[in-house]
Protein backbone atom coordinates (compact mmCIF):
# COMPACT_ATOMS: atom_id res chain seq x y z
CA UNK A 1 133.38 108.86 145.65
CA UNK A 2 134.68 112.19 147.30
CA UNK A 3 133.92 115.57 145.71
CA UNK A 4 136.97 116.99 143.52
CA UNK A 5 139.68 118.63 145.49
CA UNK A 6 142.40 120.56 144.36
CA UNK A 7 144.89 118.55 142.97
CA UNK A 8 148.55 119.06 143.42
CA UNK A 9 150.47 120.56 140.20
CA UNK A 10 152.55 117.44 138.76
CA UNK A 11 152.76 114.29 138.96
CA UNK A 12 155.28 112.11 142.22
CA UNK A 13 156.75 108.98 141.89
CA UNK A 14 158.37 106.52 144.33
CA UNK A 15 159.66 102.81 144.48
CA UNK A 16 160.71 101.40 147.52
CA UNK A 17 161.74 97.56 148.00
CA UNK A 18 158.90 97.16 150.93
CA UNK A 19 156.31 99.74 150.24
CA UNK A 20 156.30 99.04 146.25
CA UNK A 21 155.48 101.13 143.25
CA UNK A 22 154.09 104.44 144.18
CA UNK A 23 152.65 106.83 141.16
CA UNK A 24 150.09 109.88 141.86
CA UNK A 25 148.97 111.98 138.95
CA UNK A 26 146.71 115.07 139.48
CA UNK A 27 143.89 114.99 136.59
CA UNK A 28 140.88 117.31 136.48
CA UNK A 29 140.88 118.16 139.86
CA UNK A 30 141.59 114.27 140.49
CA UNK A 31 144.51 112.68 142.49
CA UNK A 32 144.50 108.82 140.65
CA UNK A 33 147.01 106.63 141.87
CA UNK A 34 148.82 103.99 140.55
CA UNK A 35 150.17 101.86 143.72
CA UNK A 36 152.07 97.79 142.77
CA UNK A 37 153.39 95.16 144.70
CA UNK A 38 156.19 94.02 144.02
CA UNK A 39 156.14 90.90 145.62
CA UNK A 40 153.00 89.50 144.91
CA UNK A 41 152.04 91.64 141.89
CA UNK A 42 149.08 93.32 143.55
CA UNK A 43 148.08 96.42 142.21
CA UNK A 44 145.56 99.02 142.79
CA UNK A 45 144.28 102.65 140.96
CA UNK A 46 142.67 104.84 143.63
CA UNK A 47 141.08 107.94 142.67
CA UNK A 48 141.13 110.65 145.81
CA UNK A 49 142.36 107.85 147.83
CA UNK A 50 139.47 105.82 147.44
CA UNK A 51 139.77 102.35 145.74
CA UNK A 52 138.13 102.29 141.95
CA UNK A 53 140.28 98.70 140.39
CA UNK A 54 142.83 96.32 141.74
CA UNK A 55 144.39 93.12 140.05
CA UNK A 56 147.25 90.58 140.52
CA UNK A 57 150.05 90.37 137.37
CA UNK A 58 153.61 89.80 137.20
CA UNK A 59 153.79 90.99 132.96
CA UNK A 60 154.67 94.17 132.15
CA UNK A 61 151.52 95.65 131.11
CA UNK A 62 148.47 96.54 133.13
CA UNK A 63 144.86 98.31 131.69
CA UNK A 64 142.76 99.14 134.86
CA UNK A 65 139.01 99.95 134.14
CA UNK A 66 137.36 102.40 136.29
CA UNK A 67 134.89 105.38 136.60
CA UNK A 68 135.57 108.90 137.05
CA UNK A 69 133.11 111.33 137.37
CA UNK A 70 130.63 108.96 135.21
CA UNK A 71 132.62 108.85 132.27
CA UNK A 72 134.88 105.65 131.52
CA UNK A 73 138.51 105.76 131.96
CA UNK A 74 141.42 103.30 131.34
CA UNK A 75 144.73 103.49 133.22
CA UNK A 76 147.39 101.51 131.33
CA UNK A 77 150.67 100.96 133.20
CA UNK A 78 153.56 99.51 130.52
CA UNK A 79 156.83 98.70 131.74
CA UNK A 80 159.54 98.80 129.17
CA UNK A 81 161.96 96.70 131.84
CA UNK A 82 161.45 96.16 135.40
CA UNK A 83 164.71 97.80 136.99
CA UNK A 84 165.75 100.36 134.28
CA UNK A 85 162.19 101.19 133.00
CA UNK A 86 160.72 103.60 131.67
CA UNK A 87 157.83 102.82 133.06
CA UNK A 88 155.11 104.32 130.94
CA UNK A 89 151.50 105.53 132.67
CA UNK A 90 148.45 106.58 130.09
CA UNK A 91 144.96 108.00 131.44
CA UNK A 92 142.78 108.08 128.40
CA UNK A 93 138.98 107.79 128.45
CA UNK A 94 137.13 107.87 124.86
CA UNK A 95 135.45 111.23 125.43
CA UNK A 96 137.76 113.37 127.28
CA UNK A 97 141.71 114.50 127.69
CA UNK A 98 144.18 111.95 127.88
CA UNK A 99 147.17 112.60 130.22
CA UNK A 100 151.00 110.26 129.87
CA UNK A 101 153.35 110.44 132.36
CA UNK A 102 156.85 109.18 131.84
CA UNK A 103 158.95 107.57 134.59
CA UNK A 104 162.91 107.05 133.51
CA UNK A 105 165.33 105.63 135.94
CA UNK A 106 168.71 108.00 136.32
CA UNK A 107 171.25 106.03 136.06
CA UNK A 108 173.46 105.58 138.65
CA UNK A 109 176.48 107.10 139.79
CA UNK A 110 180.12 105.33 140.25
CA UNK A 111 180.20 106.11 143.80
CA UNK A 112 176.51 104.25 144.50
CA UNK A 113 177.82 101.43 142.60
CA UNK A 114 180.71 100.65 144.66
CA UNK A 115 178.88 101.17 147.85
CA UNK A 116 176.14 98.68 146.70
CA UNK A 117 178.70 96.36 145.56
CA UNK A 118 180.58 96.20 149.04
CA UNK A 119 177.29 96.30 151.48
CA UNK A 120 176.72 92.68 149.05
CA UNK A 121 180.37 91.96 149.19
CA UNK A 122 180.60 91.93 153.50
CA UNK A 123 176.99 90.80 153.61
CA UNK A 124 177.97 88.09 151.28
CA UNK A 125 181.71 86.91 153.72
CA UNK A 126 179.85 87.58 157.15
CA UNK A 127 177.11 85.12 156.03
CA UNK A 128 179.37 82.42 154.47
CA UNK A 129 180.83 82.41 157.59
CA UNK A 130 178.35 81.49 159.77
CA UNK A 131 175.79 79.40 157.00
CA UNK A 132 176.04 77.62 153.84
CA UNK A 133 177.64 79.38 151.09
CA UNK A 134 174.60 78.79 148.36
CA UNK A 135 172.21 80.43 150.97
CA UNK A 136 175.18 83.22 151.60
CA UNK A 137 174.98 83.70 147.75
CA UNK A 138 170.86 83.93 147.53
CA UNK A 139 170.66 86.66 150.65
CA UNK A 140 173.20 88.62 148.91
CA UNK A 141 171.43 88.74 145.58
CA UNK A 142 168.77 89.71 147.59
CA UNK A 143 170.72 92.30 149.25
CA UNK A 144 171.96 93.59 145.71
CA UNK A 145 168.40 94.04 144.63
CA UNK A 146 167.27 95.83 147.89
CA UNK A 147 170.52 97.94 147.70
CA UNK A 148 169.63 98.57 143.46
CA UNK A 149 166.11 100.07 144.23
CA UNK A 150 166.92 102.37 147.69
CA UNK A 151 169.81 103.89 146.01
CA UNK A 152 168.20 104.39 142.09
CA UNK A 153 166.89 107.69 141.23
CA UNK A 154 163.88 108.76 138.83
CA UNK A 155 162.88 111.61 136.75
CA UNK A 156 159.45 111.92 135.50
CA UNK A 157 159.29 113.37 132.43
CA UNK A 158 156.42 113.62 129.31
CA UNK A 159 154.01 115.29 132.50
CA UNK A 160 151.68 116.12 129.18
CA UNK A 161 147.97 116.52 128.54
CA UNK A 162 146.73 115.50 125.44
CA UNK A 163 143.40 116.13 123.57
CA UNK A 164 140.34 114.21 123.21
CA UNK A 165 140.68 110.92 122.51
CA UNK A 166 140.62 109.50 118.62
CA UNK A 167 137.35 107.62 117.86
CA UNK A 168 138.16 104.16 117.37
């Protein structure tokens, strides 16, 4: 694994509907990050860009194992809901600080509603036009969904450092 380097301050998130889930979180001169699938569930924890775990799940929980430094650590990844969150991310090891970041979905204004909700409305008459309506239907949901996840907005919040770890 690659020397320490300086990390950058807080933590970034991102979600997009073809690159996936996106979380980096500086720790102890550390960049580990979180990266999911979200179409096939893949998901990896890379510390300075190097791979240390990856799995396949679908649930809404995730505990990656991996070493840092020579000391255990645990990344655990909850999702309260899939679209609205928050999504939860915990670096603990049993020795050493633990560090929670927060992710909370903003929720959306009227105006990106509306405009969501007539991209799917055209998408929805220009395709029942020229296929079957059922298959007009599924692209559009589809469309919604894409739409949902370009337009949301996040705020990371809970960017806190904690102390050693209770002995279990």
């Amino acid at each position: 694994m690659n020397a320490a380097k300086p990390a950058r301050e807080g933590a970034s998130f991102s979600v997009s509907p073809i690159r996936g889930l996106h979380l980096q979180v500086p720790h102890e001169g550390h960049d580990v990050t979180f990266h999911a699938n979200l179409w096939n569930g893949r998901e990896w924890v890379l510390v300075d860009g190097e791979p240390v775990s990856s799995e396949r799940t679908f649930g809404l929980h995730t505990e990656h194992a991996f070493e840092l430094d020579g000391a255990p650590w645990q990344l655990v990844f909850t999702q309260q809901h899939l679209l609205r969150g928050p999504w939860i991310c915990t670096l603990r090891s049993p020795d050493r600080q633990t560090r929670t970041v927060t992710i909370h979905v903003a929720r959306p204004d009227a105006g990106d509603l509306m405009r969501s909700f007539l991209r799917a409305f055209v998408v929805t008459l220009v395709l029942c036009l020229v296929m079957a309506p059922w298959i007009a239907v599924a692209l559009t949901c589809i469309v919604m969904f894409v739409s949902a996840i370009a337009n949301a907005k996040f705020r990371i919040e809970g960017d806190t450092e904690g102390g050693a770890a209770p002995a279990s």
